[in-house]
Protein backbone atom coordinates (compact mmCIF):
# COMPACT_ATOMS: atom_id res chain seq x y z
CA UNK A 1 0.00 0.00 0.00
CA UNK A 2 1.97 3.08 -0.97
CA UNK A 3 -0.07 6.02 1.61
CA UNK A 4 -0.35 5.42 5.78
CA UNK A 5 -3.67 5.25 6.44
CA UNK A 6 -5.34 5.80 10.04
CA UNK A 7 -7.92 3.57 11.66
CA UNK A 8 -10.96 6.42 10.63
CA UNK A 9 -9.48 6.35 6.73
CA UNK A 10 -8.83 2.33 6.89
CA UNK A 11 -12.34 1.85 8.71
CA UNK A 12 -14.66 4.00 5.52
CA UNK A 13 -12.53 1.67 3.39
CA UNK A 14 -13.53 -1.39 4.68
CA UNK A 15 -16.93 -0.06 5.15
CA UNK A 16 -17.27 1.35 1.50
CA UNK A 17 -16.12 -2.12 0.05
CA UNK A 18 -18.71 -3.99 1.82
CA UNK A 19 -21.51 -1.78 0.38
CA UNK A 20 -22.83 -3.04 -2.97
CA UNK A 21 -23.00 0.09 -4.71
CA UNK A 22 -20.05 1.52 -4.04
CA UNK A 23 -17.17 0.88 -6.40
CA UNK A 24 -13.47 0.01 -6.38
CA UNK A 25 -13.03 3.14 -8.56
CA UNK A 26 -15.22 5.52 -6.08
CA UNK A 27 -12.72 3.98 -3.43
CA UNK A 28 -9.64 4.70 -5.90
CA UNK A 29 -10.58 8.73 -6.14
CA UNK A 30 -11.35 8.74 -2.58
CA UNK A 31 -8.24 7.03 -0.83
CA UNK A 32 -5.72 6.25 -3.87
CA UNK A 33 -6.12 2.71 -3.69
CA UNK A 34 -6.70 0.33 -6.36
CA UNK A 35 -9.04 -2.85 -6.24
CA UNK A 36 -6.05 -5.16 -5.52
CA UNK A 37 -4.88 -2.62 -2.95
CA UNK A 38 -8.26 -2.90 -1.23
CA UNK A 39 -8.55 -6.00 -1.28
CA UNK A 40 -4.80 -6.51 0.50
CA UNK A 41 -6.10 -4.16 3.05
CA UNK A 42 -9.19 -5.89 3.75
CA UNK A 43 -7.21 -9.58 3.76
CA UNK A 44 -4.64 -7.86 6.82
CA UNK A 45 -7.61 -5.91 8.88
CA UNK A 46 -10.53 -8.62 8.42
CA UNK A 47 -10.93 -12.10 10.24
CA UNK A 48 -10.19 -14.85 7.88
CA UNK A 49 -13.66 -15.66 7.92
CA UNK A 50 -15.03 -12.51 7.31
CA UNK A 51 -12.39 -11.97 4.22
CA UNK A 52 -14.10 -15.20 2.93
CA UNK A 53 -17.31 -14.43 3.27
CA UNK A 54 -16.49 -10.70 1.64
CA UNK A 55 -14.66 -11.91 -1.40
CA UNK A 56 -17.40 -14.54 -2.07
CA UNK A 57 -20.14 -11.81 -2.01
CA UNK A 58 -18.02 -9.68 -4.12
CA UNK A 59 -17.09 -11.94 -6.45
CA UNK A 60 -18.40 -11.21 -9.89
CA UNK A 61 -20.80 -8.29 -8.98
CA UNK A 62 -21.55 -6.03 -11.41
CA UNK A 63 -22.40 -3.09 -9.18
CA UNK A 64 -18.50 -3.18 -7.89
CA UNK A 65 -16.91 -2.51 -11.15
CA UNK A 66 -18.68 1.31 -12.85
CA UNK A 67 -17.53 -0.21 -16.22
CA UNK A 68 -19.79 -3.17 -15.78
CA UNK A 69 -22.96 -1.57 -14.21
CA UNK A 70 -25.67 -1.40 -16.56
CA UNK A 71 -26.82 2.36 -14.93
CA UNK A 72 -24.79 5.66 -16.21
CA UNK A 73 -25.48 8.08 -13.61
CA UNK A 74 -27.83 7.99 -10.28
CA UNK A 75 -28.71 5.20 -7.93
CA UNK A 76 -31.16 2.40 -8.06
CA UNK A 77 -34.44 3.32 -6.62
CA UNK A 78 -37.08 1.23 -5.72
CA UNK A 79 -40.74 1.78 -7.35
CA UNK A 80 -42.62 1.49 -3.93
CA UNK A 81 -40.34 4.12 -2.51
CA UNK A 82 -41.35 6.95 -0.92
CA UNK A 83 -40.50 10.41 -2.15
CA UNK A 84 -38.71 12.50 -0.01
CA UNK A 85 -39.37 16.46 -0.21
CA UNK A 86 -37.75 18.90 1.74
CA UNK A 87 -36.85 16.31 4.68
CA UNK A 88 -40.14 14.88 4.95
CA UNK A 89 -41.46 11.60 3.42
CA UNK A 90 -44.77 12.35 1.99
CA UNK A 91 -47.75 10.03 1.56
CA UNK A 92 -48.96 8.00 -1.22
């Protein structure tokens, strides 16, 4: 890994590669680190078992990679969700 990172920057890391929709190259601009990078940092600061059970859920998804995501722009949203207008959910 070629920066020092602290325990706040190395925690969003692991916590950004866990989320679905987040991608290796949104963690790239944001921290520098590539998706072999990440995935170093997550084998040294995760329990074996919870490595495993990352890479297998991340293996292959489409959402992980913005090349391979069928969407452009925005995020997925649910028909049968609510709008939300000026903070306050408004009924159907």
């Amino acid at each position: 890994m070629s920066t020092t990172l602290n325990s706040i920057e190395s925690d969003r890391i692991i916590e950004m590669a866990w989320e679905d929709r987040t991608t290796f190259e949104a963690i790239f601009i944001q921290f520098g680190l590539n998706e072999q990078e990440v995935i170093n940092h997550l084998r040294q600061e995760l329990k074996p078992a919870s490595f495993k059970r990352w890479r297998a859920r991340v293996q292959g998804r489409k959402t992980k990679h913005a090349k391979l995501r069928t969407f452009i722009e925005g995020r997925f949203k649910c028909s049968r969700q609510r709008q939300i207008t000026q903070n306050k959910i408004s009924k159907r």
